[in-house]
N, C-alpha and C. Protein backbone atom coordinates (compact mmCIF):
# COMPACT_ATOMS: atom_id res chain seq x y z
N UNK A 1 10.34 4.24 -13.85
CA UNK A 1 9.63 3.67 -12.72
C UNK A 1 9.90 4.54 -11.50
N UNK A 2 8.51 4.98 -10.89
CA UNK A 2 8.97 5.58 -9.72
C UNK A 2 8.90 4.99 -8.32
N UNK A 3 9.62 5.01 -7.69
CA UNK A 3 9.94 3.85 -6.39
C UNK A 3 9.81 5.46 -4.94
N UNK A 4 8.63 4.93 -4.00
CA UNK A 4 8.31 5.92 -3.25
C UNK A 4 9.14 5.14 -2.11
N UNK A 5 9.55 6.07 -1.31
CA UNK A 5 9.76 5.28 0.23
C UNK A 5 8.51 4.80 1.46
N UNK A 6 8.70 4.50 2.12
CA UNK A 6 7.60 4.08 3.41
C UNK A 6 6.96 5.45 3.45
N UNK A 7 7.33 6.62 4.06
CA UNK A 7 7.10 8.17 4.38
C UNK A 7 6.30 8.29 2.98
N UNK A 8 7.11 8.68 2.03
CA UNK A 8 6.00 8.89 0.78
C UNK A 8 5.03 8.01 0.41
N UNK A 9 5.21 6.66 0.61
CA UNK A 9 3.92 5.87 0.26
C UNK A 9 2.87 6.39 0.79
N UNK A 10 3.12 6.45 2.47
CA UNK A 10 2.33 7.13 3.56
C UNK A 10 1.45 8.50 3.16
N UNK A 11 2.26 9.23 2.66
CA UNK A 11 1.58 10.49 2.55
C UNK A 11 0.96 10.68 1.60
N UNK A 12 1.15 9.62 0.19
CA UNK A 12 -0.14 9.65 -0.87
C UNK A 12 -1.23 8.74 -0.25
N UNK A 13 -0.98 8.08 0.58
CA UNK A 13 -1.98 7.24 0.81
C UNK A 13 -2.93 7.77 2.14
N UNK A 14 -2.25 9.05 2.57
CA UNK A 14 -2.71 9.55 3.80
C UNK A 14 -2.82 8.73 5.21
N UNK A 15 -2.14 7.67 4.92
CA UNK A 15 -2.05 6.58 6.03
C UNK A 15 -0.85 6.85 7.05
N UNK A 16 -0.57 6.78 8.24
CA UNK A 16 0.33 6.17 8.61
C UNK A 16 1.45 5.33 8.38
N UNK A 17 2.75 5.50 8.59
CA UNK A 17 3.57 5.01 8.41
C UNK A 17 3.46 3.18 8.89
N UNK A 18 2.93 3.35 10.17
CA UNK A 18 2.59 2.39 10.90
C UNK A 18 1.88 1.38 10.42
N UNK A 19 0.41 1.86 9.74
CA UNK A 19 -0.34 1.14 8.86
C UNK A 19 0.35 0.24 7.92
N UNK A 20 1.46 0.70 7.00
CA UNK A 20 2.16 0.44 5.92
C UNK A 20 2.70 -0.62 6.37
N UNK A 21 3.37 -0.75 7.59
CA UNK A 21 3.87 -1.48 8.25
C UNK A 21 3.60 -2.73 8.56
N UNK A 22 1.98 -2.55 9.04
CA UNK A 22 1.42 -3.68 10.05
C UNK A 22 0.78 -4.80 8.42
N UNK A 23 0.37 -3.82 7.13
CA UNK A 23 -0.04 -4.33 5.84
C UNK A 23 0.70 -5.52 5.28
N UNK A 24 2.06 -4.66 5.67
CA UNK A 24 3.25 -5.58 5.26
C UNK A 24 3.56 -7.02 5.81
N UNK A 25 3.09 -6.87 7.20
CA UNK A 25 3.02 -7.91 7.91
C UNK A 25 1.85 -9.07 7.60
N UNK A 26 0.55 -8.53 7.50
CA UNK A 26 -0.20 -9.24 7.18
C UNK A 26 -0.44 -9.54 5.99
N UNK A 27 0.11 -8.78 4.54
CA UNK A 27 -0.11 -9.64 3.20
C UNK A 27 -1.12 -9.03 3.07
N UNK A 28 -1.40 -7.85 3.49
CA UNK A 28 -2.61 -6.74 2.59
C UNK A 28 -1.54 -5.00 1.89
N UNK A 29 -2.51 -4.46 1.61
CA UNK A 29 -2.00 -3.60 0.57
C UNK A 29 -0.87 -3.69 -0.27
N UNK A 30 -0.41 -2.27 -0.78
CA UNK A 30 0.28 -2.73 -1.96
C UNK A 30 1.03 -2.96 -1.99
N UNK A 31 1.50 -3.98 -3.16
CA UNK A 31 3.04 -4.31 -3.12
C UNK A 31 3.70 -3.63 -3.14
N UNK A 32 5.23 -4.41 -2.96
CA UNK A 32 6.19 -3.69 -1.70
C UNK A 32 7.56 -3.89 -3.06
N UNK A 33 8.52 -3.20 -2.69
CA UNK A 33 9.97 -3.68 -3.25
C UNK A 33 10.36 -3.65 -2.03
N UNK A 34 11.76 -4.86 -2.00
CA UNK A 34 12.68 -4.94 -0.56
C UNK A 34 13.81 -4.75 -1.41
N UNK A 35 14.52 -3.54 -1.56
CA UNK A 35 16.05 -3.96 -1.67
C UNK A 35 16.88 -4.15 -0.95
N UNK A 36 18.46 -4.28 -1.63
CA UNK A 36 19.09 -4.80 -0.94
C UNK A 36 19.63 -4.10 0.05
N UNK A 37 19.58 -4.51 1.14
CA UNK A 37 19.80 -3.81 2.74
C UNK A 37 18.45 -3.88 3.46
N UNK A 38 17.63 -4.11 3.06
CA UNK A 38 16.30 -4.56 3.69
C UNK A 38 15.38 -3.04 3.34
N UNK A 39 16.32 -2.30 2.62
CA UNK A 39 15.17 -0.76 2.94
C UNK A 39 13.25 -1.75 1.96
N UNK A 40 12.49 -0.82 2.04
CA UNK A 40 11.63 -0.90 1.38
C UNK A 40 10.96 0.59 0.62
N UNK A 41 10.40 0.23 -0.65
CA UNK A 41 10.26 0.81 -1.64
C UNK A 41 8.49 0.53 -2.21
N UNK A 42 7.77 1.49 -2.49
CA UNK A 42 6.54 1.04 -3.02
C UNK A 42 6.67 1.58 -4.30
N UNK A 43 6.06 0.87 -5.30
CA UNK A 43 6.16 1.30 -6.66
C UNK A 43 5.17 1.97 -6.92
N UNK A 44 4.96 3.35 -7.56
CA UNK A 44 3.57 4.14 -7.59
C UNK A 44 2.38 3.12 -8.39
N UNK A 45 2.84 2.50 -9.41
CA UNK A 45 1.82 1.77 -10.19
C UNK A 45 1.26 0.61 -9.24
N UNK A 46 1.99 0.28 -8.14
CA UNK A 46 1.20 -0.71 -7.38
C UNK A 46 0.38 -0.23 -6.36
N UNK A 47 0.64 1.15 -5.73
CA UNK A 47 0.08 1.78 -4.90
C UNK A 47 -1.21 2.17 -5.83
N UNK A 48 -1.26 2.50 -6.81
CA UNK A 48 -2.50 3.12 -8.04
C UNK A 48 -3.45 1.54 -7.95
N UNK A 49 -2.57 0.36 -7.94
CA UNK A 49 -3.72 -0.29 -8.34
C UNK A 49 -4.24 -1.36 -7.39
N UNK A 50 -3.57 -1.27 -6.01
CA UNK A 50 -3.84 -1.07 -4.91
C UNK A 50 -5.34 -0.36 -4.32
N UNK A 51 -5.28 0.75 -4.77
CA UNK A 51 -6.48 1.90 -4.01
C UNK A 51 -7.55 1.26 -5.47
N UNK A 52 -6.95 1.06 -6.40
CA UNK A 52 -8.20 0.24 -7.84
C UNK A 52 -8.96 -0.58 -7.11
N UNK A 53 -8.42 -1.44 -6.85
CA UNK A 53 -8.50 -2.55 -6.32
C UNK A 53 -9.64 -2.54 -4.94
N UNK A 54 -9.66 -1.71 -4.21
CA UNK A 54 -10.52 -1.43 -3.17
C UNK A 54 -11.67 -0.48 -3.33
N UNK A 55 -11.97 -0.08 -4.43
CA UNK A 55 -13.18 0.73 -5.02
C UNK A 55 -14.58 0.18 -5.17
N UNK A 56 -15.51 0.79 -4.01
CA UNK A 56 -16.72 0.06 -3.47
C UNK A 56 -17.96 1.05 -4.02
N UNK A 57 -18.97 0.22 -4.55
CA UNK A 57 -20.04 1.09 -4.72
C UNK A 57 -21.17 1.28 -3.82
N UNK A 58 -20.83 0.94 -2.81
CA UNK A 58 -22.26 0.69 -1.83
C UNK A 58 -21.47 0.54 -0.39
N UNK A 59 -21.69 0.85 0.72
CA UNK A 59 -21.38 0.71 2.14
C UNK A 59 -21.85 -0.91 2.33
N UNK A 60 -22.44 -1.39 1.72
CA UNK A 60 -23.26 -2.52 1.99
C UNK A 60 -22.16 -3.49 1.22
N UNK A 61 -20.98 -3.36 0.49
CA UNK A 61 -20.57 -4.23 0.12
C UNK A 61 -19.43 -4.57 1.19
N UNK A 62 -18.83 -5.67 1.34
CA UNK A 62 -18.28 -6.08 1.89
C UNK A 62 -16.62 -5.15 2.50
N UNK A 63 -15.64 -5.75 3.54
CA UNK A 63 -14.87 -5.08 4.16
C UNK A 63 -13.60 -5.24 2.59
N UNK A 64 -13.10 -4.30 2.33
CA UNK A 64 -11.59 -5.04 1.77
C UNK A 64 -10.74 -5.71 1.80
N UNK A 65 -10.83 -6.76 1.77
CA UNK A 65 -9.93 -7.79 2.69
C UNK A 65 -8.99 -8.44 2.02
N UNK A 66 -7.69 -8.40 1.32
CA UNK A 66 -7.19 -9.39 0.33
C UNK A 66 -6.57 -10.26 1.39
């Protein structure tokens, strides 16, 4: 299992660190690991099915919103 940090989640996802952040807060994107000490950890298979998960065929379909 590969366990990315905040920074690497960020940079496959081309997002901001910040983004990752504010996701976390609101209960959107991908799941998260918290270990112990509070660090956080994204698991690549959740980040993969994460970006699955938001795959649109038309501009006309709706915002991504989980």
């Amino acid at each position: 299992m590969t366990l990315l940090t905040q920074r690497e989640a960020a940079l496959v996802l081309r997002l901001s660190e910040r983004t990752l952040e504010r996701w976390r807060v609101q209960g959107t994107g991908p799941r998260f690991v918290r270990l112990p000490g509070g660090s956080i950890r994204y698991r690549q298979q959740d980040i993969e099915a994460d970006v699955a998960a938001r795959v649109v065929t038309s501009t006309s379909e709706g915002r991504a919103v989980r």
